[in-house]
PDBML (XML) file of the C-alpha atoms, coordinates in Angstrom:
<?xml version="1.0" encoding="UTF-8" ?>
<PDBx:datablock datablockName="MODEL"
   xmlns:PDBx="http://pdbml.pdb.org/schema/pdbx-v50.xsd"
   xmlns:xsi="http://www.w3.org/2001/XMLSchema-instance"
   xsi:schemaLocation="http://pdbml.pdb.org/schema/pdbx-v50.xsd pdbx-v50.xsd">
   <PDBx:atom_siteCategory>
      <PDBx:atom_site id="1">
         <PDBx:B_iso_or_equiv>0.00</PDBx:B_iso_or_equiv>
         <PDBx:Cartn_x>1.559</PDBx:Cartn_x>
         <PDBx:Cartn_y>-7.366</PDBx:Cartn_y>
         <PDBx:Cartn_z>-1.222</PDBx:Cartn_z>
         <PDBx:auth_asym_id>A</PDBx:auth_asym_id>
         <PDBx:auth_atom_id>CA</PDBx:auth_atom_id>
         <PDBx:auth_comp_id>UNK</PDBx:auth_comp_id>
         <PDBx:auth_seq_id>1</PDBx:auth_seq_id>
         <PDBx:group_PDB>ATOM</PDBx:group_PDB>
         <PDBx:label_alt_id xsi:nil="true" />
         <PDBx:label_asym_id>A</PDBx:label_asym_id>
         <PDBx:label_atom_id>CA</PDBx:label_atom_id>
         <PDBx:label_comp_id>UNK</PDBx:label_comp_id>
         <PDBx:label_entity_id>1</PDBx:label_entity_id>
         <PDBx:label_seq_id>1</PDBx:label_seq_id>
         <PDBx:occupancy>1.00</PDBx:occupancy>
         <PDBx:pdbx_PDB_model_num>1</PDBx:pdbx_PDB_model_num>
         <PDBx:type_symbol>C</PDBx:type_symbol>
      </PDBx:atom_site>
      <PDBx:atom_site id="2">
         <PDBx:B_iso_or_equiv>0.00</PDBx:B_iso_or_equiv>
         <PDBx:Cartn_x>1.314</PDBx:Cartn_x>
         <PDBx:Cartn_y>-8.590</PDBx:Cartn_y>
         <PDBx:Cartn_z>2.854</PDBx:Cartn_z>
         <PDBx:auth_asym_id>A</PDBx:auth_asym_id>
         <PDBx:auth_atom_id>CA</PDBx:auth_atom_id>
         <PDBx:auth_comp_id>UNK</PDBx:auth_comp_id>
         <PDBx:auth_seq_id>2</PDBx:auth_seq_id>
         <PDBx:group_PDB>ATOM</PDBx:group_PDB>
         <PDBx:label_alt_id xsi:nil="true" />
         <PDBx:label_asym_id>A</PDBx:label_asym_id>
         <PDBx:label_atom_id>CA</PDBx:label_atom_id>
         <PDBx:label_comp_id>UNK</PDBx:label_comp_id>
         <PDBx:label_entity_id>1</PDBx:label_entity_id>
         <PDBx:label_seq_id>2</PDBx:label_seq_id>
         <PDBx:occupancy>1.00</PDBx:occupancy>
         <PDBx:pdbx_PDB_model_num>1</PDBx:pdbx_PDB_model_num>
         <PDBx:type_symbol>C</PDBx:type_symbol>
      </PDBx:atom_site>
      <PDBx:atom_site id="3">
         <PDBx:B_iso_or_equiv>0.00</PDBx:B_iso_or_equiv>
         <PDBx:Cartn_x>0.864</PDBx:Cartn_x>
         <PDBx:Cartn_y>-4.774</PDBx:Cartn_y>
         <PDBx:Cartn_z>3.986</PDBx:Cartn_z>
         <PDBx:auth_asym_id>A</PDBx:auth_asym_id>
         <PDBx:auth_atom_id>CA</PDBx:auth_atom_id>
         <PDBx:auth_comp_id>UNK</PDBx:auth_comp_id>
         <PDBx:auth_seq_id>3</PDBx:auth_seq_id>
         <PDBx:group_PDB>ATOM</PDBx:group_PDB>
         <PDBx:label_alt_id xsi:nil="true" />
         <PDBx:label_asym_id>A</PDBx:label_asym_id>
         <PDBx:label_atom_id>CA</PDBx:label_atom_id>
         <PDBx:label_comp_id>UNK</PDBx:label_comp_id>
         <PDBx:label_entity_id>1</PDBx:label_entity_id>
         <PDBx:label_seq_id>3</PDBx:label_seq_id>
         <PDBx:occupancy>1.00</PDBx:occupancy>
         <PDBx:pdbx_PDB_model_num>1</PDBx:pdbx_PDB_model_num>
         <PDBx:type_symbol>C</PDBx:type_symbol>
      </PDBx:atom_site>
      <PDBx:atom_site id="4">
         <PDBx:B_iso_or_equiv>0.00</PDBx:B_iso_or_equiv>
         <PDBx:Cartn_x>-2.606</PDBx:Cartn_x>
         <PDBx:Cartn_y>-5.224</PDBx:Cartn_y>
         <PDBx:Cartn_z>5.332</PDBx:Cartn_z>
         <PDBx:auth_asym_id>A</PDBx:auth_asym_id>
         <PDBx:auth_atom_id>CA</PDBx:auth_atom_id>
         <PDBx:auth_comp_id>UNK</PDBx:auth_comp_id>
         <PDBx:auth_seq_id>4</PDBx:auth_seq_id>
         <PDBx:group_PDB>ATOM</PDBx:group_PDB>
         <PDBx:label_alt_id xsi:nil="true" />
         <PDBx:label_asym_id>A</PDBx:label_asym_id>
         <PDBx:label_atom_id>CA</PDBx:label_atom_id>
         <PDBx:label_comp_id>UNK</PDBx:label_comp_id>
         <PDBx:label_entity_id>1</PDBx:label_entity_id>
         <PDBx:label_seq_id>4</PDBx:label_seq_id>
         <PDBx:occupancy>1.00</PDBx:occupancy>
         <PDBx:pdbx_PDB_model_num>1</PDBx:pdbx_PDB_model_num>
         <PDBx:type_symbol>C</PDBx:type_symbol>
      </PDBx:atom_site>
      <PDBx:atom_site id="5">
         <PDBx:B_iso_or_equiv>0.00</PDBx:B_iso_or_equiv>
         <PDBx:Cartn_x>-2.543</PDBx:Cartn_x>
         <PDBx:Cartn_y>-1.945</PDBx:Cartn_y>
         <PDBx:Cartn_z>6.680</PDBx:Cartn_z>
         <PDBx:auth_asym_id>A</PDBx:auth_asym_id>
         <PDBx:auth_atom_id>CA</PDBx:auth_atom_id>
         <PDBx:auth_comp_id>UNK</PDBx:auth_comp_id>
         <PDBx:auth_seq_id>5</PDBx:auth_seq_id>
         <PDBx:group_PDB>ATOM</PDBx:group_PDB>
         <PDBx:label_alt_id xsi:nil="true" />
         <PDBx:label_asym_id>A</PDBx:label_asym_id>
         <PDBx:label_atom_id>CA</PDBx:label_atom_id>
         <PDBx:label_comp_id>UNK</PDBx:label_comp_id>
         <PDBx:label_entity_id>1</PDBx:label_entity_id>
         <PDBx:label_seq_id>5</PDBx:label_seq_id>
         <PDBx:occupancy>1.00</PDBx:occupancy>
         <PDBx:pdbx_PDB_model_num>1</PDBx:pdbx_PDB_model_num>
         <PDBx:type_symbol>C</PDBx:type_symbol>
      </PDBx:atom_site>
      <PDBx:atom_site id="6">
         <PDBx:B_iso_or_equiv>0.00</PDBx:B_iso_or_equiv>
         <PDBx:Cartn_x>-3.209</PDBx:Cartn_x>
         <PDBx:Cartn_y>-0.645</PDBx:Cartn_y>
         <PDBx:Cartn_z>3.100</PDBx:Cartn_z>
         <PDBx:auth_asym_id>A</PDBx:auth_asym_id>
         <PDBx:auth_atom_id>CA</PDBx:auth_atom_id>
         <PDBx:auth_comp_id>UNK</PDBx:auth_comp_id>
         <PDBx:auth_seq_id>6</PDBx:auth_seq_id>
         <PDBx:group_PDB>ATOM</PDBx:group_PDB>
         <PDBx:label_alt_id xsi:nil="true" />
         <PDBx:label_asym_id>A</PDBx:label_asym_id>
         <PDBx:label_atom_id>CA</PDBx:label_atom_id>
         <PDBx:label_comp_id>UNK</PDBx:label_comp_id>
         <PDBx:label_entity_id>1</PDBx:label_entity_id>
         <PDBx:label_seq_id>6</PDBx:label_seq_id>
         <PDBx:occupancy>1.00</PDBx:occupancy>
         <PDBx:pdbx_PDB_model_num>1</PDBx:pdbx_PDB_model_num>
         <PDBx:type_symbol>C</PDBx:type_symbol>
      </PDBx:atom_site>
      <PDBx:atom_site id="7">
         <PDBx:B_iso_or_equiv>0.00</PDBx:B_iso_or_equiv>
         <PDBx:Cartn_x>-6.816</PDBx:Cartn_x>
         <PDBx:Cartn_y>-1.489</PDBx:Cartn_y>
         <PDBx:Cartn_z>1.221</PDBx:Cartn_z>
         <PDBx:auth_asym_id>A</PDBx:auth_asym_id>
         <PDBx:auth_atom_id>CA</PDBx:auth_atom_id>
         <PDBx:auth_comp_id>UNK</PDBx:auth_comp_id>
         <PDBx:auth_seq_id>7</PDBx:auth_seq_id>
         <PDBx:group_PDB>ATOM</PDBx:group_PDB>
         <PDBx:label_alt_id xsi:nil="true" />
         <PDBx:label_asym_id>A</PDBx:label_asym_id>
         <PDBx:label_atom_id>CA</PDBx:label_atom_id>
         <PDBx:label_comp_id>UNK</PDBx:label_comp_id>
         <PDBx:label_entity_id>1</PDBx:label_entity_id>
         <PDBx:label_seq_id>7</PDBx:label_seq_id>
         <PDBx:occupancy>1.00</PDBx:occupancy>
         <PDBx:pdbx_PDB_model_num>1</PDBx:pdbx_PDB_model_num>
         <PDBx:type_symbol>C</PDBx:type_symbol>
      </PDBx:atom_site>
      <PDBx:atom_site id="8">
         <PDBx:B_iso_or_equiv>0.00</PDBx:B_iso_or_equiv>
         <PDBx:Cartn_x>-6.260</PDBx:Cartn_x>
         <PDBx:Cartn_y>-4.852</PDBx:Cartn_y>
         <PDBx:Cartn_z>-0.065</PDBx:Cartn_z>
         <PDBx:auth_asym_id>A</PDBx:auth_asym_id>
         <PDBx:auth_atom_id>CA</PDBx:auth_atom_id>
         <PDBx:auth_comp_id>UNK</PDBx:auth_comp_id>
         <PDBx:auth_seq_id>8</PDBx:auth_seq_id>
         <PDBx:group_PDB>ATOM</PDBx:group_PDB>
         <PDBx:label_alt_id xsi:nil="true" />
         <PDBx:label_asym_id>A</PDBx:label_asym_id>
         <PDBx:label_atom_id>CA</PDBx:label_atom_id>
         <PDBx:label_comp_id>UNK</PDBx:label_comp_id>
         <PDBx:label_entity_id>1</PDBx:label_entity_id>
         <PDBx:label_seq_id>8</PDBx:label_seq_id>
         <PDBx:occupancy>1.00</PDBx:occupancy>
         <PDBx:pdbx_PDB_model_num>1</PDBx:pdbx_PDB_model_num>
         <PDBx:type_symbol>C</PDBx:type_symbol>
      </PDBx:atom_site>
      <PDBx:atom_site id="9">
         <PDBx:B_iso_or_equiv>0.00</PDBx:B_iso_or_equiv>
         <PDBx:Cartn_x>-6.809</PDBx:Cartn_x>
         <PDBx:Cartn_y>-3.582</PDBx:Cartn_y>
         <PDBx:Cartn_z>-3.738</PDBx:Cartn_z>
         <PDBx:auth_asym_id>A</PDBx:auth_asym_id>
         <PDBx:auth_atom_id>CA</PDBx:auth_atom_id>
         <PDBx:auth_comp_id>UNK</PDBx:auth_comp_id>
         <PDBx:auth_seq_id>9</PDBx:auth_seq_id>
         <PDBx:group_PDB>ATOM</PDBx:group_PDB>
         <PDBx:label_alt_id xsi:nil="true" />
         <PDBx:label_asym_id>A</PDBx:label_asym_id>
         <PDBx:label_atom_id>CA</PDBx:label_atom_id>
         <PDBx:label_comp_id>UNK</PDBx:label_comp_id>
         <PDBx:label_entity_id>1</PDBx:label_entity_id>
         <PDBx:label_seq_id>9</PDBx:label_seq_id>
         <PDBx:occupancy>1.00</PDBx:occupancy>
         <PDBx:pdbx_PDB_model_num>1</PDBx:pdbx_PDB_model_num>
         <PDBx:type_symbol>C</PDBx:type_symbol>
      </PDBx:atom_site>
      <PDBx:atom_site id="10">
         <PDBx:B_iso_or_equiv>0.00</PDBx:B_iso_or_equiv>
         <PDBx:Cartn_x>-3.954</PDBx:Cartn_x>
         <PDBx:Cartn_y>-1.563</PDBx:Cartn_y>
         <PDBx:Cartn_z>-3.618</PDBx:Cartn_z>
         <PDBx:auth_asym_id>A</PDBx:auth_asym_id>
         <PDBx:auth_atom_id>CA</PDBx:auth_atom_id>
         <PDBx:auth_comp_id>UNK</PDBx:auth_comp_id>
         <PDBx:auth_seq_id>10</PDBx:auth_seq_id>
         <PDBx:group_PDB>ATOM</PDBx:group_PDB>
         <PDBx:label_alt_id xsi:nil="true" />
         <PDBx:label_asym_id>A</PDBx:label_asym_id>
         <PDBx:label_atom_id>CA</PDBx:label_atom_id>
         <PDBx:label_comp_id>UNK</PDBx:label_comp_id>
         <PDBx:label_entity_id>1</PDBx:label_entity_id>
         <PDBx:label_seq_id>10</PDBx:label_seq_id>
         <PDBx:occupancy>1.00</PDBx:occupancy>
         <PDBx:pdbx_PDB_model_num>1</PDBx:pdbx_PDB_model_num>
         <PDBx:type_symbol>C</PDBx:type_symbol>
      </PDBx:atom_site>
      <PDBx:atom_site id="11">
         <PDBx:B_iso_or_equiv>0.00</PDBx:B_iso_or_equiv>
         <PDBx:Cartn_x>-1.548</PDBx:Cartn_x>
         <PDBx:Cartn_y>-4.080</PDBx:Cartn_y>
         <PDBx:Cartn_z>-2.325</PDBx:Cartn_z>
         <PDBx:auth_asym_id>A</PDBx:auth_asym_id>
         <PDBx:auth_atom_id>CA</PDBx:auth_atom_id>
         <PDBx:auth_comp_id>UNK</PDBx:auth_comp_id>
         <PDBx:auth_seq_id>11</PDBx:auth_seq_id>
         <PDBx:group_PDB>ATOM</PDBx:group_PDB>
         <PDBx:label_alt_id xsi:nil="true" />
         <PDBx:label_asym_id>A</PDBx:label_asym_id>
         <PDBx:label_atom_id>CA</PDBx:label_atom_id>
         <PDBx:label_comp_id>UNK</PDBx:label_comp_id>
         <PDBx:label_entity_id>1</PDBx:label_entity_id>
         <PDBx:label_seq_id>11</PDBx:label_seq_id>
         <PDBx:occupancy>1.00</PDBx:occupancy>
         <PDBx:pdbx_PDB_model_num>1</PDBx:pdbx_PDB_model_num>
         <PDBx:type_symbol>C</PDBx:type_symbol>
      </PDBx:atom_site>
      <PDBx:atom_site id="12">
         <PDBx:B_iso_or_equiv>0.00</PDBx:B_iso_or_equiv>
         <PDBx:Cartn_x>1.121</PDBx:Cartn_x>
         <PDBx:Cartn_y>-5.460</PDBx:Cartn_y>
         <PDBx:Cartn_z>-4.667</PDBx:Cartn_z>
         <PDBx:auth_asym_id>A</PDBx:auth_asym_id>
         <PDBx:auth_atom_id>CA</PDBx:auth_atom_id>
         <PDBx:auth_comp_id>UNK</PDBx:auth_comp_id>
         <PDBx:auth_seq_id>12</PDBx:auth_seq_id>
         <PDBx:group_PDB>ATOM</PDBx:group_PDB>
         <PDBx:label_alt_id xsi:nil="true" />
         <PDBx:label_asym_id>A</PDBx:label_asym_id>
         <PDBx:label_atom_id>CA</PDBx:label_atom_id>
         <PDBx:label_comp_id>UNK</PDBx:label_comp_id>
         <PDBx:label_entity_id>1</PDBx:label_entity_id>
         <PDBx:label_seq_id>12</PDBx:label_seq_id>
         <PDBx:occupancy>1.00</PDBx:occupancy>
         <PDBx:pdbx_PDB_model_num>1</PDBx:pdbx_PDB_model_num>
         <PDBx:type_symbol>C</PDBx:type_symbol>
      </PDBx:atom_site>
      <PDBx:atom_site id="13">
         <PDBx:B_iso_or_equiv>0.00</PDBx:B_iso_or_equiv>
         <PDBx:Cartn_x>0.493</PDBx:Cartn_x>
         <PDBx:Cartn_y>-1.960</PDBx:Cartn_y>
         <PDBx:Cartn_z>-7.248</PDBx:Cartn_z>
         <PDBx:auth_asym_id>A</PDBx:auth_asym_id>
         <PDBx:auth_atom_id>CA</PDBx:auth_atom_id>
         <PDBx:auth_comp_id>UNK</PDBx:auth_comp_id>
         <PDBx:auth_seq_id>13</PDBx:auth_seq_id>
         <PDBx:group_PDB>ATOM</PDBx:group_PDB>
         <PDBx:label_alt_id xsi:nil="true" />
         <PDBx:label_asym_id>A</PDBx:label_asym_id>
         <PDBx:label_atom_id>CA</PDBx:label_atom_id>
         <PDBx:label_comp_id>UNK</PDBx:label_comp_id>
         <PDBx:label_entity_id>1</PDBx:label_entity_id>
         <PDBx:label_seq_id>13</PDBx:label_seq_id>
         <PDBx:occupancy>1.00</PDBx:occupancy>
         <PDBx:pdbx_PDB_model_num>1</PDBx:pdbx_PDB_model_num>
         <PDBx:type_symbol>C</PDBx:type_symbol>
      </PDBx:atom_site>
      <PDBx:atom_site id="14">
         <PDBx:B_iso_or_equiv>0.00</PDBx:B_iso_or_equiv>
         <PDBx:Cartn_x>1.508</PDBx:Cartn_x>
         <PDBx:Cartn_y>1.363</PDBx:Cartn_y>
         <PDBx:Cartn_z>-7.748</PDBx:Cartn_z>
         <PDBx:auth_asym_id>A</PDBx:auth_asym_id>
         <PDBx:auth_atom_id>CA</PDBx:auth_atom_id>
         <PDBx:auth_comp_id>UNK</PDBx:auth_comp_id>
         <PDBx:auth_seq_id>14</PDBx:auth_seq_id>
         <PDBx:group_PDB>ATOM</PDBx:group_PDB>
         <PDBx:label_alt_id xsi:nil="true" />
         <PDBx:label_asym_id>A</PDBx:label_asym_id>
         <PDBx:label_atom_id>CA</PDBx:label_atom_id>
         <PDBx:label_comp_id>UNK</PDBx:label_comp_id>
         <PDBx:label_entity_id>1</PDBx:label_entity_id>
         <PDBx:label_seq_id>14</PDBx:label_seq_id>
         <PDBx:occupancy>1.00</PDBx:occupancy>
         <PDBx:pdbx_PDB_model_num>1</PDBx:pdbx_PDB_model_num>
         <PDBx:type_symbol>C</PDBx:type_symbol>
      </PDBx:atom_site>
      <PDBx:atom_site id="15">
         <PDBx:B_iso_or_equiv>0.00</PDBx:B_iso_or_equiv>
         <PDBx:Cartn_x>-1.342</PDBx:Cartn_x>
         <PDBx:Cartn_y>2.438</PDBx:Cartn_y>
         <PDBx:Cartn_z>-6.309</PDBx:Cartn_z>
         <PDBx:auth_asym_id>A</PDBx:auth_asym_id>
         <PDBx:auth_atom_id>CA</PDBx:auth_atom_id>
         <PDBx:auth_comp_id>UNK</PDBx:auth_comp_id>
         <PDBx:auth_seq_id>15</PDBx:auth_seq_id>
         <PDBx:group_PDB>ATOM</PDBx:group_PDB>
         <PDBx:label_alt_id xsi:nil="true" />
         <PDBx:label_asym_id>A</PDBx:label_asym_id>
         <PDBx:label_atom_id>CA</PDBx:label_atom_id>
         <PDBx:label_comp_id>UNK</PDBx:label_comp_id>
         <PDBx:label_entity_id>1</PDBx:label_entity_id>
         <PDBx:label_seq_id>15</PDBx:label_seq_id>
         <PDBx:occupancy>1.00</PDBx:occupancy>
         <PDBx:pdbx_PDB_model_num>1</PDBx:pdbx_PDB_model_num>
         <PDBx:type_symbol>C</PDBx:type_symbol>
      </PDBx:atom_site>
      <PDBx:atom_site id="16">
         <PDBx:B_iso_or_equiv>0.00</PDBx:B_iso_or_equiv>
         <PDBx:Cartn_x>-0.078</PDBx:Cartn_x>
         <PDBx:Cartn_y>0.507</PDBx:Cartn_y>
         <PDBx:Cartn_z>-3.182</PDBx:Cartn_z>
         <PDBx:auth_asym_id>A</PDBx:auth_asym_id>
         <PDBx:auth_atom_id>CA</PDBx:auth_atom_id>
         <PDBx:auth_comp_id>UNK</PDBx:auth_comp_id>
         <PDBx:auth_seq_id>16</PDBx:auth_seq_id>
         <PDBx:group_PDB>ATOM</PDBx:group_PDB>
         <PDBx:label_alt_id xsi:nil="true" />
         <PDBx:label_asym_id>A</PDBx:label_asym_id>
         <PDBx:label_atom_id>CA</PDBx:label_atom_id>
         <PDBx:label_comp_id>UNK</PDBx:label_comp_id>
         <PDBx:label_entity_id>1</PDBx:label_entity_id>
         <PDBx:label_seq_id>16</PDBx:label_seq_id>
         <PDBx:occupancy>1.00</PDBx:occupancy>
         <PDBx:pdbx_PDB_model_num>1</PDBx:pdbx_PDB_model_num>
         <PDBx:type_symbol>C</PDBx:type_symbol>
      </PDBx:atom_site>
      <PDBx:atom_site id="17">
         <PDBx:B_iso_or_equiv>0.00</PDBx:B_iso_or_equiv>
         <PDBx:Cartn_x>3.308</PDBx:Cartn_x>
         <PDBx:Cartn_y>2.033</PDBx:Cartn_y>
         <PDBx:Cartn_z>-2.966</PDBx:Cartn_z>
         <PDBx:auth_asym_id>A</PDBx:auth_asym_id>
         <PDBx:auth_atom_id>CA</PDBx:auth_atom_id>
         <PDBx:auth_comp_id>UNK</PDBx:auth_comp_id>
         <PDBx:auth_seq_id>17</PDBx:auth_seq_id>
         <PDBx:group_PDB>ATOM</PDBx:group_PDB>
         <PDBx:label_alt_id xsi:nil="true" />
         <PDBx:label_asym_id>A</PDBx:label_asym_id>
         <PDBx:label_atom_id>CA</PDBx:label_atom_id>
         <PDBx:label_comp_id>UNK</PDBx:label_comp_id>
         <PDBx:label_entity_id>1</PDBx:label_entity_id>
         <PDBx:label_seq_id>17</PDBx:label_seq_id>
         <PDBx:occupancy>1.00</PDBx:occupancy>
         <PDBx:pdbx_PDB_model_num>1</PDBx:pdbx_PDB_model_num>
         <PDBx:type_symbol>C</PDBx:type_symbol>
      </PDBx:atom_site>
      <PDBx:atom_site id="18">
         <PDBx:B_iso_or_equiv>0.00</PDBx:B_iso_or_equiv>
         <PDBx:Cartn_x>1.820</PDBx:Cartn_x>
         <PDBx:Cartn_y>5.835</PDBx:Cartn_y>
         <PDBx:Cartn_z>-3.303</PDBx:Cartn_z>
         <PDBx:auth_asym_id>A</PDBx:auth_asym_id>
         <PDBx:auth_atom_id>CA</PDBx:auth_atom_id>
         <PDBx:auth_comp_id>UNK</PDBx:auth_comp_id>
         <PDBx:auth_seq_id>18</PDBx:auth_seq_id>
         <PDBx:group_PDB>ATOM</PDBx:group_PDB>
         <PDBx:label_alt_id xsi:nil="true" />
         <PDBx:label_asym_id>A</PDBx:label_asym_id>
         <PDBx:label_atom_id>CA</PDBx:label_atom_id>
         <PDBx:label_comp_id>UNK</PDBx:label_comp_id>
         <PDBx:label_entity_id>1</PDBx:label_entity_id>
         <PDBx:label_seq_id>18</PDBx:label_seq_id>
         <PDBx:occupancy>1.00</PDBx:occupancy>
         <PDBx:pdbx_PDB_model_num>1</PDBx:pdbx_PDB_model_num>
         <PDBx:type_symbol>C</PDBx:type_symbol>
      </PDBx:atom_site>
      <PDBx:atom_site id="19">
         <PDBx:B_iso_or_equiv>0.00</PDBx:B_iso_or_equiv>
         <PDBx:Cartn_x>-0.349</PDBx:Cartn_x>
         <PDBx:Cartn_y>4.979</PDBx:Cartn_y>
         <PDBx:Cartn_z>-0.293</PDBx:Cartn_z>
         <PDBx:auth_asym_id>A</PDBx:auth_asym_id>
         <PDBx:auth_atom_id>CA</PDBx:auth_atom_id>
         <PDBx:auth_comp_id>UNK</PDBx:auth_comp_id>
         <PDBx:auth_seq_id>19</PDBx:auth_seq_id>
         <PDBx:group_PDB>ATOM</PDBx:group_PDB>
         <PDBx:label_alt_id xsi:nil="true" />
         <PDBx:label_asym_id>A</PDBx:label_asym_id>
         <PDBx:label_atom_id>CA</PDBx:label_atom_id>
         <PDBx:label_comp_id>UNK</PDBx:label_comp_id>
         <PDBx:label_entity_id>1</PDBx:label_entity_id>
         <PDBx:label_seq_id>19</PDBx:label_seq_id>
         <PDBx:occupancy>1.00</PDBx:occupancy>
         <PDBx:pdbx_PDB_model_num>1</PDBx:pdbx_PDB_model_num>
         <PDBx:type_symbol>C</PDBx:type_symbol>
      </PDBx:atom_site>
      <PDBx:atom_site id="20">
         <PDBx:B_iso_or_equiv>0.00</PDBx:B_iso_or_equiv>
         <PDBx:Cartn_x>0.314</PDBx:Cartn_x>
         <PDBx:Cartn_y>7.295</PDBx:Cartn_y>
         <PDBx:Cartn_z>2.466</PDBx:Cartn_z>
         <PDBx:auth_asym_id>A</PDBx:auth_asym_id>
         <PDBx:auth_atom_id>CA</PDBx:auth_atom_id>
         <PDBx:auth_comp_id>UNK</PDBx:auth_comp_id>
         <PDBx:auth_seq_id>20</PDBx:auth_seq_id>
         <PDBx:group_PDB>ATOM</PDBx:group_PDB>
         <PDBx:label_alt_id xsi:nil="true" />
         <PDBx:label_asym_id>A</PDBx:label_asym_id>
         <PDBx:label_atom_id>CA</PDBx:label_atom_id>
         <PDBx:label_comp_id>UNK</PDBx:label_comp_id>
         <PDBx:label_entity_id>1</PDBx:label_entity_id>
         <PDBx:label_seq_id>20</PDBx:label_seq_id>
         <PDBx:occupancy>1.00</PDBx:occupancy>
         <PDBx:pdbx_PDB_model_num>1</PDBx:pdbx_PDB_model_num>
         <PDBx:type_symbol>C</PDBx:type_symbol>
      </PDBx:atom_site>
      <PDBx:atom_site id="21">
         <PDBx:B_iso_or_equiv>0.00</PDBx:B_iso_or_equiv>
         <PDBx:Cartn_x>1.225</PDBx:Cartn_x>
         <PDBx:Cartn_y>4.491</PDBx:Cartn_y>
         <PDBx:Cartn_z>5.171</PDBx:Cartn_z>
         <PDBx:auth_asym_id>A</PDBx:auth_asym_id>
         <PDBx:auth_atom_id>CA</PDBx:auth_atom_id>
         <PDBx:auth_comp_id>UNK</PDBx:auth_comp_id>
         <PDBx:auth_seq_id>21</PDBx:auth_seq_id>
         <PDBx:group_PDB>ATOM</PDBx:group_PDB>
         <PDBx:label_alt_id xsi:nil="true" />
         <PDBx:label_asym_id>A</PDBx:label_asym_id>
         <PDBx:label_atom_id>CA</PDBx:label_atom_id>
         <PDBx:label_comp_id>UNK</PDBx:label_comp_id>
         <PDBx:label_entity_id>1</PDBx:label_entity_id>
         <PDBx:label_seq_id>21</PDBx:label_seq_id>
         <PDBx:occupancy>1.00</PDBx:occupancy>
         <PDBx:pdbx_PDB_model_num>1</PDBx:pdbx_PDB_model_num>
         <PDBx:type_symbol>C</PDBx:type_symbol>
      </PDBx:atom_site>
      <PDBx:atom_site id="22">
         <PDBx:B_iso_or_equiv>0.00</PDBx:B_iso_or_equiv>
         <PDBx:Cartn_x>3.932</PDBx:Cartn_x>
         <PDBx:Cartn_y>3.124</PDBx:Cartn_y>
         <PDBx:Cartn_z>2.621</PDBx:Cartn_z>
         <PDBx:auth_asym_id>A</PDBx:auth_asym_id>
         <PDBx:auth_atom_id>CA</PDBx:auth_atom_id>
         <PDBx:auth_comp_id>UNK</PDBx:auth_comp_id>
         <PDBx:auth_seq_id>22</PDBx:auth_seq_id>
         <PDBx:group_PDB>ATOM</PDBx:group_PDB>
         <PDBx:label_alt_id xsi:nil="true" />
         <PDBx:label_asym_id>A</PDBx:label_asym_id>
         <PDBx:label_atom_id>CA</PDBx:label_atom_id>
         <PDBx:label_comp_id>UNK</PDBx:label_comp_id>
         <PDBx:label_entity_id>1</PDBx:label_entity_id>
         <PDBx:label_seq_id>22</PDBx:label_seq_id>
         <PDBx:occupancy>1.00</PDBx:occupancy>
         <PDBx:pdbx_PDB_model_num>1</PDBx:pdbx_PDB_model_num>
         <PDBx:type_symbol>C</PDBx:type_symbol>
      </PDBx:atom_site>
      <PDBx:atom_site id="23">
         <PDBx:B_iso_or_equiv>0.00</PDBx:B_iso_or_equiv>
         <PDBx:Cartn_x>5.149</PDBx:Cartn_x>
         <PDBx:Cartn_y>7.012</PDBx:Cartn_y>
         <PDBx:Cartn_z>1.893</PDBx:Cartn_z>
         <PDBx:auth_asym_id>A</PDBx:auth_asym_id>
         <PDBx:auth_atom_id>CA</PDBx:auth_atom_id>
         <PDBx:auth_comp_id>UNK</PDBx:auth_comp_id>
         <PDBx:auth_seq_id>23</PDBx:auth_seq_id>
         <PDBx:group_PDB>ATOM</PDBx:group_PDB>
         <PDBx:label_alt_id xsi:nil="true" />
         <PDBx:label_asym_id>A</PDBx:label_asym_id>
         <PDBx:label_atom_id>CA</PDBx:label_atom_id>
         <PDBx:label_comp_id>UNK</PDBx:label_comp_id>
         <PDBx:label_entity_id>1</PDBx:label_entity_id>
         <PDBx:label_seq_id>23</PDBx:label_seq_id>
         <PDBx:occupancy>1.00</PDBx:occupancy>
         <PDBx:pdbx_PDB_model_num>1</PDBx:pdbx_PDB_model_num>
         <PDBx:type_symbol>C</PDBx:type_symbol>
      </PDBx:atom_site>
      <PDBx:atom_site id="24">
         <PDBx:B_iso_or_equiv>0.00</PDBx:B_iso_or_equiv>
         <PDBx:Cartn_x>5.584</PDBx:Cartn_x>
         <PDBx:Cartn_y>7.950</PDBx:Cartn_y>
         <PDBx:Cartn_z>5.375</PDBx:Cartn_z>
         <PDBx:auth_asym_id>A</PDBx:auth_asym_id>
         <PDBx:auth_atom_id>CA</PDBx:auth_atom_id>
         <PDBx:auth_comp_id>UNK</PDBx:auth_comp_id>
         <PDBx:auth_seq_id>24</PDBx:auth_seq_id>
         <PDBx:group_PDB>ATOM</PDBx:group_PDB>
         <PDBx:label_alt_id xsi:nil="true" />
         <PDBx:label_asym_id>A</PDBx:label_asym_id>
         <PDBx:label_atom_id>CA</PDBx:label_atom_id>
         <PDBx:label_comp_id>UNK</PDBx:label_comp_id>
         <PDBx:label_entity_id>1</PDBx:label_entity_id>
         <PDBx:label_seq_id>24</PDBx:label_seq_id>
         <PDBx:occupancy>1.00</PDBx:occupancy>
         <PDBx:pdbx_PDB_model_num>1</PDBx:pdbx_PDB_model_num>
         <PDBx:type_symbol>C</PDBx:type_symbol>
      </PDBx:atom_site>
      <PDBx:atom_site id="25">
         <PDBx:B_iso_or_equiv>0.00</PDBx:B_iso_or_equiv>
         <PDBx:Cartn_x>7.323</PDBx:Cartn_x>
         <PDBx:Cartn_y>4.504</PDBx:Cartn_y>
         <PDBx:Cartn_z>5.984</PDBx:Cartn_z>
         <PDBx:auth_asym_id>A</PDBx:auth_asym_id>
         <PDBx:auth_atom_id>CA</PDBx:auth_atom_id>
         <PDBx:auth_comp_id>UNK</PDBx:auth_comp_id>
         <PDBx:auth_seq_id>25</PDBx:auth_seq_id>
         <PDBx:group_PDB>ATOM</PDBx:group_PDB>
         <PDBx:label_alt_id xsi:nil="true" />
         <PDBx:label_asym_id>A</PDBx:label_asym_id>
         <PDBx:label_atom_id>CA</PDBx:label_atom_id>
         <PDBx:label_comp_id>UNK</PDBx:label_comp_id>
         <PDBx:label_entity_id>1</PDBx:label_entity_id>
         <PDBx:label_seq_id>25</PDBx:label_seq_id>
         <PDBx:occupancy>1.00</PDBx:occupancy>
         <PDBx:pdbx_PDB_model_num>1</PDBx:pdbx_PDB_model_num>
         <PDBx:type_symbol>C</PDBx:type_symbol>
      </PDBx:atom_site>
   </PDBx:atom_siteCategory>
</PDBx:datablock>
């Protein structure tokens, strides 16, 4: 939800987990 390093639409989903920054974390 406070990653701003992900598009702020995606923050706080499932969307926003599966994005590549939060997968390679």
């Amino acid at each position: 939800q406070l990653n701003d390093r992900i598009p702020a639409t995606l923050r706080g989903t499932f969307a926003g987990l599966a994005d590549p920054v939060n997968v390679a974390y």
